[in-house]
C-alpha atoms as a PDB file:
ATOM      1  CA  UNK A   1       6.957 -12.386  -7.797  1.00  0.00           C
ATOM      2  CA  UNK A   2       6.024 -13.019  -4.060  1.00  0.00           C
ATOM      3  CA  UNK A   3       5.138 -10.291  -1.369  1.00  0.00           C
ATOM      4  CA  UNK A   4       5.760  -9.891   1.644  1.00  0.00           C
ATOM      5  CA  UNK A   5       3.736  -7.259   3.602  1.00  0.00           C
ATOM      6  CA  UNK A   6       5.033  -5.815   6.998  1.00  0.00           C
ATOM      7  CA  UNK A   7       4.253  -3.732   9.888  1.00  0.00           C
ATOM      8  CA  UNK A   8       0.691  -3.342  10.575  1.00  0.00           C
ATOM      9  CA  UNK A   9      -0.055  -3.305  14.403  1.00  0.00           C
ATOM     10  CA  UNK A  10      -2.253  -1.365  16.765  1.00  0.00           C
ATOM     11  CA  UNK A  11      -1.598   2.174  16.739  1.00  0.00           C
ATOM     12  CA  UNK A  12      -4.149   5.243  18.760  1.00  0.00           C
ATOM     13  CA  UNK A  13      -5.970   7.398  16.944  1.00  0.00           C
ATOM     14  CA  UNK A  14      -3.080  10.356  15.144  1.00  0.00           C
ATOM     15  CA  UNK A  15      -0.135   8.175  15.497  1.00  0.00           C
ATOM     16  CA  UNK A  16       1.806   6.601  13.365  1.00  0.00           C
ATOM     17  CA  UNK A  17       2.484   3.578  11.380  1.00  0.00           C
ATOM     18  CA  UNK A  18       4.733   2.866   8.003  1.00  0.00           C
ATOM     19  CA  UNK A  19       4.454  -0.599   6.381  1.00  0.00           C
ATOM     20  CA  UNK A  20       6.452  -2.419   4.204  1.00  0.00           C
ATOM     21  CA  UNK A  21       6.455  -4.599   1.069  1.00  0.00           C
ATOM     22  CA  UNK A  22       9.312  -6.236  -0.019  1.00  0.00           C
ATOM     23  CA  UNK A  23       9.074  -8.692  -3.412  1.00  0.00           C
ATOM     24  CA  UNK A  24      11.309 -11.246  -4.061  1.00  0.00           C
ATOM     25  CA  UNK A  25      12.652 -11.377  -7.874  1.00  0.00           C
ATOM     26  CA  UNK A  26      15.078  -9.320 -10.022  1.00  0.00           C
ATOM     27  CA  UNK A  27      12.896  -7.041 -11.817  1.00  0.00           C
ATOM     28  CA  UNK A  28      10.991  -5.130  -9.060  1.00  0.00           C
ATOM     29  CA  UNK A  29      11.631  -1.832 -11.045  1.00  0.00           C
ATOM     30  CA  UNK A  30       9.989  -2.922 -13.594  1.00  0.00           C
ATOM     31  CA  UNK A  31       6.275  -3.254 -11.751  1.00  0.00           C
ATOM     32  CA  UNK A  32       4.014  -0.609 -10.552  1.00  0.00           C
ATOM     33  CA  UNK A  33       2.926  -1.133  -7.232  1.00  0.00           C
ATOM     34  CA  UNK A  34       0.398  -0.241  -4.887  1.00  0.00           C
ATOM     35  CA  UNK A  35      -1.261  -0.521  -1.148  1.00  0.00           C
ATOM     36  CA  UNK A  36      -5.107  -1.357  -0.954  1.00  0.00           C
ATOM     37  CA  UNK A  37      -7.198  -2.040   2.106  1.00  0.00           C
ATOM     38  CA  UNK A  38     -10.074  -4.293   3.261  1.00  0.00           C
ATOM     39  CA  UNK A  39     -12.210  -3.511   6.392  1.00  0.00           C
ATOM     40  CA  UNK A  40     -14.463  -5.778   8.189  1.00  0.00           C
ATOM     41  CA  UNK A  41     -17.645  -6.533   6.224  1.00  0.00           C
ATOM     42  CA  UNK A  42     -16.394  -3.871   3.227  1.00  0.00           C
ATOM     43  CA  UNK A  43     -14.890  -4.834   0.253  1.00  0.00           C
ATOM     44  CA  UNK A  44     -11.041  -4.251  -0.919  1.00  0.00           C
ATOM     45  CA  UNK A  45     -10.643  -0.768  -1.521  1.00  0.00           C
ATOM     46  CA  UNK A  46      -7.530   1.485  -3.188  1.00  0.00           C
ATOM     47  CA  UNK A  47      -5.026   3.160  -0.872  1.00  0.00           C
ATOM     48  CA  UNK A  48      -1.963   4.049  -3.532  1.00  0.00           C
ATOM     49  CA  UNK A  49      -0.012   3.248  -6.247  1.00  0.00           C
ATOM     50  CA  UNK A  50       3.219   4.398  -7.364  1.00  0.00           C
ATOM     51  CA  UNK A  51       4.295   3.824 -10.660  1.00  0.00           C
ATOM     52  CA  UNK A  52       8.050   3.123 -12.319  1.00  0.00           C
ATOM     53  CA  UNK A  53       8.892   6.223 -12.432  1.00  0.00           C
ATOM     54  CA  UNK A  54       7.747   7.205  -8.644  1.00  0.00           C
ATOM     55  CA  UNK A  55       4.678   9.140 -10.452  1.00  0.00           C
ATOM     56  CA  UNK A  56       2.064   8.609  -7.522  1.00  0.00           C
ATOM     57  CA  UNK A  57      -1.505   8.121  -6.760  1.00  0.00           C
ATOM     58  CA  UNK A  58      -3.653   8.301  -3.690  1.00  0.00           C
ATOM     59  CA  UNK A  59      -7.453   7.947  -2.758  1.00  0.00           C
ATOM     60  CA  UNK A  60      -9.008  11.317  -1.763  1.00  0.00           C
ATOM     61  CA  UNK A  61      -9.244   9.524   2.266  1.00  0.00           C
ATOM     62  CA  UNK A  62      -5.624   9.562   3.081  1.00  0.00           C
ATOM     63  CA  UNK A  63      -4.235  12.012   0.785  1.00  0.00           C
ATOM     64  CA  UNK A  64      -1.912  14.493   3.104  1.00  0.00           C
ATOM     65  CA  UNK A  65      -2.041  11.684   5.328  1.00  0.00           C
ATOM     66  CA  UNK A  66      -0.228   8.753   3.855  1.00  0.00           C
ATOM     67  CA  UNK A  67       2.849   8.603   1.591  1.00  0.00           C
ATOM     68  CA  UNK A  68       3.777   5.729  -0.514  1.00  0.00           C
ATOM     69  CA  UNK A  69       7.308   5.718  -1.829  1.00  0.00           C
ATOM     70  CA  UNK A  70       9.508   2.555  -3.225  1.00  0.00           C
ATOM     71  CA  UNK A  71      13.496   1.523  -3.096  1.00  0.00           C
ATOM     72  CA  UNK A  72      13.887  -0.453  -6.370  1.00  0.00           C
ATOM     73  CA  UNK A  73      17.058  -1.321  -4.357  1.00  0.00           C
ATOM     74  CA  UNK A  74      15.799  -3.107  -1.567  1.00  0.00           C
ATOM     75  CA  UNK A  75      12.870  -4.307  -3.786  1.00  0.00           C
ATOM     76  CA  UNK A  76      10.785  -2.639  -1.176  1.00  0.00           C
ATOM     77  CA  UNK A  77       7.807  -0.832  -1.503  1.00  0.00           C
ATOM     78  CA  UNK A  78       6.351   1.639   1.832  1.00  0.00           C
ATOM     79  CA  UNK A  79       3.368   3.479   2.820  1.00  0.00           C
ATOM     80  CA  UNK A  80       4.141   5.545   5.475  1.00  0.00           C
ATOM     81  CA  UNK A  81       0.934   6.324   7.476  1.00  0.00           C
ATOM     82  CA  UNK A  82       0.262   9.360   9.379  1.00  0.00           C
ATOM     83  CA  UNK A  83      -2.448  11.019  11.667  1.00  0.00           C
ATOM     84  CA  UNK A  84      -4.593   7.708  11.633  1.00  0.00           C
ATOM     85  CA  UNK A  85      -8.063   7.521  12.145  1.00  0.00           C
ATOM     86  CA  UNK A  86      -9.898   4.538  13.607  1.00  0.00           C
ATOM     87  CA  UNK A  87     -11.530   4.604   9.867  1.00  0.00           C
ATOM     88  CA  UNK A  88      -7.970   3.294   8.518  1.00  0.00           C
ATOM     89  CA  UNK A  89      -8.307  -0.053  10.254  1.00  0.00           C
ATOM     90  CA  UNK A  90      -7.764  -3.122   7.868  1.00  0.00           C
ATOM     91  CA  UNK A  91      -5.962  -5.423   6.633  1.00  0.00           C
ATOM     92  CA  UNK A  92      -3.683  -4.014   3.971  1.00  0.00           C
ATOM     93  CA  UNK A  93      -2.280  -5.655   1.305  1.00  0.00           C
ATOM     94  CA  UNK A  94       0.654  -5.049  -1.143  1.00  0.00           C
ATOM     95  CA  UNK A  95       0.235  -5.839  -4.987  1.00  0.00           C
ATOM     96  CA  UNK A  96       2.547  -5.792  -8.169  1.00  0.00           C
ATOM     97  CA  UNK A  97       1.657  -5.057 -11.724  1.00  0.00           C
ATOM     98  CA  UNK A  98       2.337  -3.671 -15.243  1.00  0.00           C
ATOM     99  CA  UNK A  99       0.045  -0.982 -17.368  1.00  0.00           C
ATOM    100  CA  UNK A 100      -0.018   2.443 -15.481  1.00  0.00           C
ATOM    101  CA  UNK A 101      -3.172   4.225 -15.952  1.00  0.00           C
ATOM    102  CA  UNK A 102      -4.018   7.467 -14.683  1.00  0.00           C
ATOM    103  CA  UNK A 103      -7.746   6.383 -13.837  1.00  0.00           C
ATOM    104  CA  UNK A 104      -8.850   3.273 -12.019  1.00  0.00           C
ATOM    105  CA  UNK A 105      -8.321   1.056 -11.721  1.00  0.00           C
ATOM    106  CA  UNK A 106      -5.087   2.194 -12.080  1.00  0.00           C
ATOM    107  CA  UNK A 107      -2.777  -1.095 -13.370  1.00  0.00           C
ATOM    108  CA  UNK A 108      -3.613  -3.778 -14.220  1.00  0.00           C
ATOM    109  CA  UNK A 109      -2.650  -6.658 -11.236  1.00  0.00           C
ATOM    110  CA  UNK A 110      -0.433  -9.362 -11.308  1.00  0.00           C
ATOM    111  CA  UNK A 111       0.266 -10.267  -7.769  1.00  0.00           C
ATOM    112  CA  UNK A 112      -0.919 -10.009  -4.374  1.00  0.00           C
ATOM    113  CA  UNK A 113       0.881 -10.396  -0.982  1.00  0.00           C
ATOM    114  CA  UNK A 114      -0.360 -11.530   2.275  1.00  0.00           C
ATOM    115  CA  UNK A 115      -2.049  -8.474   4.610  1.00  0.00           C
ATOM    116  CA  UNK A 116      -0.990  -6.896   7.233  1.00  0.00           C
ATOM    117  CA  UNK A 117      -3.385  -5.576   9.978  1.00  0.00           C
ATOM    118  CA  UNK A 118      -3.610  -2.384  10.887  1.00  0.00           C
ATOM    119  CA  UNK A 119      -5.698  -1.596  13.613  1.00  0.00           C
ATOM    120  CA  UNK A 120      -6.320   2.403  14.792  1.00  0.00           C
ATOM    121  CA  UNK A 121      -7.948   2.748  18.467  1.00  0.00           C
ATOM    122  CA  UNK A 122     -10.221   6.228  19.060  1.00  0.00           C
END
């Protein structure tokens, strides 16, 4: 599986921004996948995950802020990304993977795509 991560840019302070994933392969529906983010000088951290079903998962930051959602269809995973704070800046990346667990570290990861930057001015 390959990833392709879309979308990032620069974006002020409570605007807007939803990035996109899309995997290459036939059995997209079949992975659980999920958004993490690494800051400048800070290690990767967890954004969201949402699993086969569309059961999903958030870190306490963005929850009622961000939404993750897939479309086994287009083989496209999103995270649509509301009221951002310069705090969100980083480069987020995509990743597939099998094993849904309610508690982190969530599933266990077989792939990684490429970031995208997001960058939030104040």
């Amino acid at each position: 599986v390959q990833l392709q991560a879309s979308g990032g840019g620069l974006v002020q302070a409570g605007g807007s921004l939803r990035l996109s994933c899309a995997a290459s392969g036939r059995m997209f529906s079949t992975y659980v996948m999920g958004w993490f983010r690494q800051a400048p000088g800070k290690e990767r951290e967890f954004v969201a995950v949402i699993g086969r079903s569309g059961s999903t998962t958030y870190t306490d930051s963005v929850k009622g802020r961000f939404t993750i959602s897939r479309e086994n269809a287009k083989n496209t995973v999103y995270l649509q990304m509301n009221s951002l704070k310069p705090e969100d800046t980083a480069v987020y990346y995509c990743a597939a993977g099998k094993n849904w667990r309610d508690l982190p570290p969530y599933y266990d990861i077989h792939y990684w795509g490429k970031g995208t930057q997001v960058t939030v001015s104040s």
